[in-house]
C-alpha atoms as a PDB file:
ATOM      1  CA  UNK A   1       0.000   0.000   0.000  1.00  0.00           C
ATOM      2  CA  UNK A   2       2.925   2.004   0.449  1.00  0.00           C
ATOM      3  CA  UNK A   3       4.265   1.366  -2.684  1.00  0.00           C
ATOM      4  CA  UNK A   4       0.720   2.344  -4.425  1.00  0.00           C
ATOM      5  CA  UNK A   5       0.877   5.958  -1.757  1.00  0.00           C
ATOM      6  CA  UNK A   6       4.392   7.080  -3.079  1.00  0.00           C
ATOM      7  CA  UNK A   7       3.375   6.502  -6.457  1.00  0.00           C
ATOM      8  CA  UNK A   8       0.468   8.350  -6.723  1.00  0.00           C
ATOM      9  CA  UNK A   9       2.319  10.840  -4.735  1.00  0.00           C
ATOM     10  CA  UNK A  10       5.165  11.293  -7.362  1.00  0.00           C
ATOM     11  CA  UNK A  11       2.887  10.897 -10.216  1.00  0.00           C
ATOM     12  CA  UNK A  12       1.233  13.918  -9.068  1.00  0.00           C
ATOM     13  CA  UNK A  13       4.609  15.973  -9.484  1.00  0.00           C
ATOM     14  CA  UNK A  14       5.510  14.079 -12.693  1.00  0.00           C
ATOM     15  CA  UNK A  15       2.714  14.248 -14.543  1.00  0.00           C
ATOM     16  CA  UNK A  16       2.052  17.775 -15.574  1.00  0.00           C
ATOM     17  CA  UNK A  17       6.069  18.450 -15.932  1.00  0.00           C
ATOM     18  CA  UNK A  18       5.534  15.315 -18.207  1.00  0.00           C
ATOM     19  CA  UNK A  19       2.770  16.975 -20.117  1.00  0.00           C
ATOM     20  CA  UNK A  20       5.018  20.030 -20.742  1.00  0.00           C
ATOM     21  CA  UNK A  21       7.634  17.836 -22.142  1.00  0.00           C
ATOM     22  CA  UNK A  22       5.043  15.926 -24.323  1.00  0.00           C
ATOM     23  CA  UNK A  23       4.144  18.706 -26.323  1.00  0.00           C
ATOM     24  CA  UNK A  24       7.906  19.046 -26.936  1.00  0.00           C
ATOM     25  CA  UNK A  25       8.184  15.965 -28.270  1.00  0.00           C
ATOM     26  CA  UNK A  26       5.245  16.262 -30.309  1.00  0.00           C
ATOM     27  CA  UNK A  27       6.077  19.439 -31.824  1.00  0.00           C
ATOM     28  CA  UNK A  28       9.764  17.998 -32.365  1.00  0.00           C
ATOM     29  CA  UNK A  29       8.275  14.701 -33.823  1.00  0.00           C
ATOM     30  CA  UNK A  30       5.807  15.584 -36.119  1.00  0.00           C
ATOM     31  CA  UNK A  31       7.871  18.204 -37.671  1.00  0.00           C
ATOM     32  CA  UNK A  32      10.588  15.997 -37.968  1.00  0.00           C
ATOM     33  CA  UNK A  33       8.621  13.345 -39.783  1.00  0.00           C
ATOM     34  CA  UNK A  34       7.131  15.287 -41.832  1.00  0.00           C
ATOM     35  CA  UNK A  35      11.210  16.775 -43.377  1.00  0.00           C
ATOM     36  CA  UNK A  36      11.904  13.200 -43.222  1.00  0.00           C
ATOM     37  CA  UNK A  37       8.999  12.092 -44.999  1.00  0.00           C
ATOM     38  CA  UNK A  38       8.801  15.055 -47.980  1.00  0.00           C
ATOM     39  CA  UNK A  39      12.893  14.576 -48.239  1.00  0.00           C
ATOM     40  CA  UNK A  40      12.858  10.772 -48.032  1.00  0.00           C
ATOM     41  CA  UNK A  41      10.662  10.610 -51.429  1.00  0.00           C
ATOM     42  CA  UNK A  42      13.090  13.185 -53.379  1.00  0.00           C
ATOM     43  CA  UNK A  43      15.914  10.603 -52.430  1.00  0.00           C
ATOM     44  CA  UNK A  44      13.977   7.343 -53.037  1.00  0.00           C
ATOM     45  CA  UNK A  45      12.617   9.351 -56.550  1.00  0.00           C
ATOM     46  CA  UNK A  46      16.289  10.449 -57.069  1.00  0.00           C
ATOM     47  CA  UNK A  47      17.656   6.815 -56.863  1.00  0.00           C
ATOM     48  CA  UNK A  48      15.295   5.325 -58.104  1.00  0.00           C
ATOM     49  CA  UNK A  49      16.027   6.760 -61.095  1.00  0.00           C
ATOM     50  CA  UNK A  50      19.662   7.171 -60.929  1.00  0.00           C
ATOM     51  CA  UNK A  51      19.301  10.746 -62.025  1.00  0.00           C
ATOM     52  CA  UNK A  52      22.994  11.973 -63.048  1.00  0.00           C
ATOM     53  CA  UNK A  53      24.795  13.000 -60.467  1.00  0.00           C
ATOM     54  CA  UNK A  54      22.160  13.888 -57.892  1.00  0.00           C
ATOM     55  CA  UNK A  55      21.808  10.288 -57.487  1.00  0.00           C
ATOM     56  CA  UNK A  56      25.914  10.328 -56.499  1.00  0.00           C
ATOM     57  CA  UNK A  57      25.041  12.309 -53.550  1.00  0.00           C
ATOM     58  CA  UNK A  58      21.778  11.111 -52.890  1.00  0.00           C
ATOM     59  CA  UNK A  59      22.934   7.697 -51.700  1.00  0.00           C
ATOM     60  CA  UNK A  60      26.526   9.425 -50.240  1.00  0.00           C
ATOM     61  CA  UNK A  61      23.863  11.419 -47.672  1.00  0.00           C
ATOM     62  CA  UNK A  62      21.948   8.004 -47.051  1.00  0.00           C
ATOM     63  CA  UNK A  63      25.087   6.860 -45.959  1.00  0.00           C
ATOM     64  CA  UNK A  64      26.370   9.319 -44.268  1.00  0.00           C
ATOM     65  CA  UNK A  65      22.978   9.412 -41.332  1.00  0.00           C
ATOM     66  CA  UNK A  66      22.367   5.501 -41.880  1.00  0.00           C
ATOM     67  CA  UNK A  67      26.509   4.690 -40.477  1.00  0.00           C
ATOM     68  CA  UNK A  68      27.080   7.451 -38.175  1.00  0.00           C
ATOM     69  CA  UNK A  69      24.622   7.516 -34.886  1.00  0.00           C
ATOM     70  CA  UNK A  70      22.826   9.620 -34.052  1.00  0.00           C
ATOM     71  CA  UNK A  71      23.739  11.096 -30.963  1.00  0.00           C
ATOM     72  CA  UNK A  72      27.289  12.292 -32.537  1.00  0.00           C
ATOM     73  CA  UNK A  73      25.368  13.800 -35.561  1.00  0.00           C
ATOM     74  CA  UNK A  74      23.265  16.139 -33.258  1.00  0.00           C
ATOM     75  CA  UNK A  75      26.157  16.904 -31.372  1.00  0.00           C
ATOM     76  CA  UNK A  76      28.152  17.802 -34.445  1.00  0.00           C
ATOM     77  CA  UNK A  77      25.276  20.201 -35.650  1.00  0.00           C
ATOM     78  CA  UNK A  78      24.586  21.611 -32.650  1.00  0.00           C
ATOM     79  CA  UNK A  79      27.997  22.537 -31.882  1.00  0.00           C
ATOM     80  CA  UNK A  80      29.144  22.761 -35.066  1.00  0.00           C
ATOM     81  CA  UNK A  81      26.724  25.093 -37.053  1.00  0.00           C
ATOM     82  CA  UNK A  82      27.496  27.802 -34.349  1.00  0.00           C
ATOM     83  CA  UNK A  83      31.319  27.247 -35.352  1.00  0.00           C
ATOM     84  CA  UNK A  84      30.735  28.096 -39.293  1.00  0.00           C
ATOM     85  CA  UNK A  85      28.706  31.492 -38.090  1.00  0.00           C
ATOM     86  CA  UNK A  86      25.364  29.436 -38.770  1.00  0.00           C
ATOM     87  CA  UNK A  87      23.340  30.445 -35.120  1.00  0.00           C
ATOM     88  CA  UNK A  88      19.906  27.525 -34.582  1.00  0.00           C
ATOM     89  CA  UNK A  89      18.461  27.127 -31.358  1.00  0.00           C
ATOM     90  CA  UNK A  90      18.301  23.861 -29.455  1.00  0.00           C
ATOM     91  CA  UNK A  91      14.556  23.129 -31.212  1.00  0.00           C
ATOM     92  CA  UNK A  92      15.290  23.807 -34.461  1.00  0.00           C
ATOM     93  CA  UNK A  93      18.234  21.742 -34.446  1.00  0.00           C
ATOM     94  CA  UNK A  94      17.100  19.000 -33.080  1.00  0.00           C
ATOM     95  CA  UNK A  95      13.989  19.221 -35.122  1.00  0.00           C
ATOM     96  CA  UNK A  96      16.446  19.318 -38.571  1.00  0.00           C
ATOM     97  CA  UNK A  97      18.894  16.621 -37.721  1.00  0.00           C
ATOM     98  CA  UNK A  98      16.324  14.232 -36.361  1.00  0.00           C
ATOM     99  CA  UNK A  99      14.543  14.643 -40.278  1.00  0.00           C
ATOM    100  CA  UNK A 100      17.538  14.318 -42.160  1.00  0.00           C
ATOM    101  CA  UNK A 101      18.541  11.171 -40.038  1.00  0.00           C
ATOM    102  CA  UNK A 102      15.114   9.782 -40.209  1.00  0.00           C
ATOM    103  CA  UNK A 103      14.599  10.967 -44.521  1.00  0.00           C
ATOM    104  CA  UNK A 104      17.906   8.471 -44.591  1.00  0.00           C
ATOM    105  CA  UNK A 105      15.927   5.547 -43.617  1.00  0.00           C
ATOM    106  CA  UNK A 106      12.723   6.786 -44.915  1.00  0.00           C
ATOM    107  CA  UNK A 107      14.264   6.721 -48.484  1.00  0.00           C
ATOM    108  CA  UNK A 108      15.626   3.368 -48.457  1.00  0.00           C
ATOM    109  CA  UNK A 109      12.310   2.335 -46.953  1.00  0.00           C
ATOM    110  CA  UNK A 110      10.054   3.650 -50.492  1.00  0.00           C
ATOM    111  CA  UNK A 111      13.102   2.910 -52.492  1.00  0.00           C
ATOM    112  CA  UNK A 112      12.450  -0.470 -51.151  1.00  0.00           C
ATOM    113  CA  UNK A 113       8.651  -0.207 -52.033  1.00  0.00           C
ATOM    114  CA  UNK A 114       9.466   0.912 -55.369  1.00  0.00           C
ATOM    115  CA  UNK A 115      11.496  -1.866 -56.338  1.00  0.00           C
ATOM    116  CA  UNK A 116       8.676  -4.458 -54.970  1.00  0.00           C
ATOM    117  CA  UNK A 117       6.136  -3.077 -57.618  1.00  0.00           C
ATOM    118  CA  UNK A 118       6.521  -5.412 -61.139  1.00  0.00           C
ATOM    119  CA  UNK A 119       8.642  -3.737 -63.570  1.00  0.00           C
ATOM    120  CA  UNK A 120       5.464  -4.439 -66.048  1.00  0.00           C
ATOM    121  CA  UNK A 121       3.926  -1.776 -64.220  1.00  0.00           C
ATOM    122  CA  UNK A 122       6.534   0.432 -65.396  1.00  0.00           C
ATOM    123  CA  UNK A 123       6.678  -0.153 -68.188  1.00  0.00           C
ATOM    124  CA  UNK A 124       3.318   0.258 -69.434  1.00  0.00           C
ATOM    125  CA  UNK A 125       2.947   3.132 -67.658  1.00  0.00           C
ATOM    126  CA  UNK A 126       5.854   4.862 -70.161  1.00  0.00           C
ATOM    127  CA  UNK A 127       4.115   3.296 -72.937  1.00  0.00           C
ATOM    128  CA  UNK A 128       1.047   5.285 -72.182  1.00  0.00           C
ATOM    129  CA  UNK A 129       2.919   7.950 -72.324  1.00  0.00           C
ATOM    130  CA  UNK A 130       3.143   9.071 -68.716  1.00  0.00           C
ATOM    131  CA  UNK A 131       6.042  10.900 -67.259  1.00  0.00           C
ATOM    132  CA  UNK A 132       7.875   9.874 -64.161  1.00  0.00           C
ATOM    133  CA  UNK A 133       5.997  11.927 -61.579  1.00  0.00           C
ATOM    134  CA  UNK A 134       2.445  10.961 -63.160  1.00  0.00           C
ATOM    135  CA  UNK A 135       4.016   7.558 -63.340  1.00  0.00           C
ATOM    136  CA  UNK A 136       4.993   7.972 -59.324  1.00  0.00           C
ATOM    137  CA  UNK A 137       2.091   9.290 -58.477  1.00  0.00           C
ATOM    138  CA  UNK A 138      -0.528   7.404 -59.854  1.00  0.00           C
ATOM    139  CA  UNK A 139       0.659   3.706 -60.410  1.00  0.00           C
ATOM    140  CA  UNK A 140       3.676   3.186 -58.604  1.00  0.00           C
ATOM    141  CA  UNK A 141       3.229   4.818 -55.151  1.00  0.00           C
ATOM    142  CA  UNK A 142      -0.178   3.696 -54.256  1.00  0.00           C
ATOM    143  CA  UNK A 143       0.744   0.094 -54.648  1.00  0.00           C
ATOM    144  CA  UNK A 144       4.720   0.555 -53.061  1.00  0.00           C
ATOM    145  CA  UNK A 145       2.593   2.663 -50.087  1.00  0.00           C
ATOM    146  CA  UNK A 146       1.027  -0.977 -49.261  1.00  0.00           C
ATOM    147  CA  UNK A 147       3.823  -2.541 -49.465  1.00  0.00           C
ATOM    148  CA  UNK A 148       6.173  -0.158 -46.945  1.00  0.00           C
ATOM    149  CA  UNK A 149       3.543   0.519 -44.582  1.00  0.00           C
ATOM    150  CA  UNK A 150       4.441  -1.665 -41.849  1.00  0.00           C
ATOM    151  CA  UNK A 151       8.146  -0.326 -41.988  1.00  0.00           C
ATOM    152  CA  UNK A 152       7.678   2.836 -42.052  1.00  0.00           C
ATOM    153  CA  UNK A 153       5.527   2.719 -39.311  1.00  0.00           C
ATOM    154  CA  UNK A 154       8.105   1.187 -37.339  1.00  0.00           C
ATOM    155  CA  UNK A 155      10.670   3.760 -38.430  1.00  0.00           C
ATOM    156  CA  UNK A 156       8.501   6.977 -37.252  1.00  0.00           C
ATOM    157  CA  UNK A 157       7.718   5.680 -33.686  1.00  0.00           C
ATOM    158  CA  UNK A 158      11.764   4.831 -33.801  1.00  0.00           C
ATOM    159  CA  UNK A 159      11.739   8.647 -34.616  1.00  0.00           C
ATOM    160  CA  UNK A 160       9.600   9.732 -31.486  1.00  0.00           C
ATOM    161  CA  UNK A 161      11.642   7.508 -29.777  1.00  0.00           C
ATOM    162  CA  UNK A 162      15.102   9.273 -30.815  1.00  0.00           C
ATOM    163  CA  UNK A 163      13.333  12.218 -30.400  1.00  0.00           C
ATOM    164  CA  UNK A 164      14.414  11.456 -26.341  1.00  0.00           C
ATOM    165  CA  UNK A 165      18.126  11.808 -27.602  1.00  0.00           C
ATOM    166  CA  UNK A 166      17.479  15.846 -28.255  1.00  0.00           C
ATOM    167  CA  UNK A 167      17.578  16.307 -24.035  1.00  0.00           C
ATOM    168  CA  UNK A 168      21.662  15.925 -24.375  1.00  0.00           C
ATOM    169  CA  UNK A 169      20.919  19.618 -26.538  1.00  0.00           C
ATOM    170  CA  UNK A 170      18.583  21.052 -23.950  1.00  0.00           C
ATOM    171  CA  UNK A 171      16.154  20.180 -25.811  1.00  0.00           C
ATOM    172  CA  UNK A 172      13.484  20.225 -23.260  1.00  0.00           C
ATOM    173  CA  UNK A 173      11.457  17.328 -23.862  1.00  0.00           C
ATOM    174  CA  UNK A 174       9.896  14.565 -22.169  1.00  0.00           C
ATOM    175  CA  UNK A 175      13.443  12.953 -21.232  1.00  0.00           C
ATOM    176  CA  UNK A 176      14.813  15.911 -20.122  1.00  0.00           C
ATOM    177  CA  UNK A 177      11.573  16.679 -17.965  1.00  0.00           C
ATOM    178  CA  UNK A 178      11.814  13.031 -16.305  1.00  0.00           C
ATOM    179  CA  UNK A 179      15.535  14.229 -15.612  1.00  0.00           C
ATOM    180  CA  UNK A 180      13.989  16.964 -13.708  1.00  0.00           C
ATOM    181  CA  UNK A 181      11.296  15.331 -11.765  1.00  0.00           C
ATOM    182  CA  UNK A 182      13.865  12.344 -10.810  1.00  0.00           C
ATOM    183  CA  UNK A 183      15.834  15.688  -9.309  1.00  0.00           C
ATOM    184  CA  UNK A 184      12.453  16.998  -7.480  1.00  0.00           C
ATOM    185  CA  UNK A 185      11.136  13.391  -6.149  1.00  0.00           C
ATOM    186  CA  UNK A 186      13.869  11.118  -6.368  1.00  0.00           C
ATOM    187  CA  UNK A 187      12.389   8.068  -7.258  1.00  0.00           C
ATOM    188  CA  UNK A 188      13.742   7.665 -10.675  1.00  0.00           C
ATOM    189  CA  UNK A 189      11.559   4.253 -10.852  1.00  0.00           C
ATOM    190  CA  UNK A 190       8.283   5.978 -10.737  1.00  0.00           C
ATOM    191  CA  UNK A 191       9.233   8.844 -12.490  1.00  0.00           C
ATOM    192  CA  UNK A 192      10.249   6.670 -15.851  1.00  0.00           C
ATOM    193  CA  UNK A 193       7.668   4.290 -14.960  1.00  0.00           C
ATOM    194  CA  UNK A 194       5.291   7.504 -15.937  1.00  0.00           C
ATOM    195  CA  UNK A 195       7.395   8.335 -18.986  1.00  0.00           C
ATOM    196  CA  UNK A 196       7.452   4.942 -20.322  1.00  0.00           C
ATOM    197  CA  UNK A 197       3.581   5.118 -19.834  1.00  0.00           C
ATOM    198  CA  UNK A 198       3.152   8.516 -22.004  1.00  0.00           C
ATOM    199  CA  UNK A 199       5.864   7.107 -25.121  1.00  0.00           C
ATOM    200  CA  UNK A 200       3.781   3.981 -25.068  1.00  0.00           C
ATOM    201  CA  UNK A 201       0.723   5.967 -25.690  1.00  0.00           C
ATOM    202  CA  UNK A 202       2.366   8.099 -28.151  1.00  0.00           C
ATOM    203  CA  UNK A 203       3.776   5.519 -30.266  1.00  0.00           C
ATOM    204  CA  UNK A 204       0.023   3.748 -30.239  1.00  0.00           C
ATOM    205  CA  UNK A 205      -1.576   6.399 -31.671  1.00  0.00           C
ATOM    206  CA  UNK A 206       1.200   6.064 -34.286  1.00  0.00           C
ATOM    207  CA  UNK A 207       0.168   2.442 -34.911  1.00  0.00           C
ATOM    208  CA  UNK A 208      -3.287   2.699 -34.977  1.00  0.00           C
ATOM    209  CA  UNK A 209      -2.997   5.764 -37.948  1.00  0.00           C
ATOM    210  CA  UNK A 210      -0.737   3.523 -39.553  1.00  0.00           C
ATOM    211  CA  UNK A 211      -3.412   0.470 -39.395  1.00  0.00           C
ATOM    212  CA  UNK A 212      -6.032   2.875 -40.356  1.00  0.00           C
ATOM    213  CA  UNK A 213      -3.990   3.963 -43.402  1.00  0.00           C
ATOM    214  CA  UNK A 214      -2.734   0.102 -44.490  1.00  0.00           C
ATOM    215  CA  UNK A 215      -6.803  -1.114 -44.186  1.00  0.00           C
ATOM    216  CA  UNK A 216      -7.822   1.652 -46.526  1.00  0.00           C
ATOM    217  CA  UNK A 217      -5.350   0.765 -49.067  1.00  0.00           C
ATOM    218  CA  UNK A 218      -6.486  -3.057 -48.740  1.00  0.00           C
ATOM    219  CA  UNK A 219      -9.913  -1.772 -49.552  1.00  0.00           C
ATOM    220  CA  UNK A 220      -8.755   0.651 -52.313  1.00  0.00           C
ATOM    221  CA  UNK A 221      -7.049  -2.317 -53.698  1.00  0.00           C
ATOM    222  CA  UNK A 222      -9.785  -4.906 -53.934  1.00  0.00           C
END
């Protein structure tokens, strides 16, 4: 009963310094995922079809976020930017380096899609006369979207989970708020009992979109 007393007791603390740091993590989430989702399909489009040199340093950037981690990336931008006379807050650089790592992954993950869809499909689709974004738009993506789904559903809630990695800027979002609570109640148990609870709910509300999204297709497709 104890137990149950000192948790409600430093879930009362935790909770609304918790909410403040949730709508940090939103904010840096969503606008994260959506640079990594708009810049992910100009790589995927530019390697998919190998277009001169753009394609060159297309994949060199893929490489360069998909074998470095990520904590050394945001400490190189947020320490280095300043250094070349380039001045971003702790937000906006954790917002921009957490979509440029996450378009890395994003692109392989359509690219992926892409390649899945029959090359028949292509090539009628030229035949007709289409041009490549037509082509993209209305043949290939719909049926590489079913296809990727699952994966890249996976790969955002990895991003709201990275998204934690931003405190080490000052970021001040729900990691670096549980920090802060653990330093008010001291019971680092309860406190990241409480912030595994609000990432779990987070991350379902990615997964049920998701499932909404991949049953729609299903139906689209039949």
């Amino acid at each position: 009963m104890n137990v149950i007393n000192e948790f409600i007791h430093v879930a009362e603390i935790t909770c609304p310094m918790l909410l403040q740091g949730l709508g940090i993590t939103i904010a840096v989430s969503v606008l994260s995922i959506v640079i990594a989702l708009v810049l992910g399909m100009i790589l995927s489009y530019v390697c998919l079809f190998k277009i001169k040199a753009a394609s060159k340093a297309a994949r060199i950037f893929i490489k360069i976020f998909r074998c470095t981690p990520f904590m050394v990336q945001v400490y190189i931008a947020y320490y280095g930017l300043p250094a070349i006379g380039i001045n971003v807050n702790a937000f906006w650089t954790g917002v921009i380096i957490l979509g440029l790592y996450t378009a890395a992954y994003v692109s392989v993950i359509l690219e992926s899609g892409y390649n899945a869809v029959p090359i028949g499909q292509y090539e009628s689709a030229f035949a007709g006369g289409m041009g490549r974004f037509q082509m993209m738009k209305r043949i290939i993506m719909p049926q590489a979207l079913r296809v990727v789904i699952p994966s890249l559903t996976g790969q955002l809630i990895q991003t709201v989970k990275d998204s934690s990695i931003l405190s080490i800027i000052t970021v001040a979002e729900m990691t670096m708020m549980t920090k802060e609570a653990i330093g008010i109640t001291f019971s680092p148990l309860f406190v990241y009992v409480c912030a595994a609870v609000f990432y779990w709910a987070l991350n379902l509300i990615i997964e049920f979109t998701s499932k909404r999204i991949e049953k729609r297709c299903n139906r689209a497709e039949l």
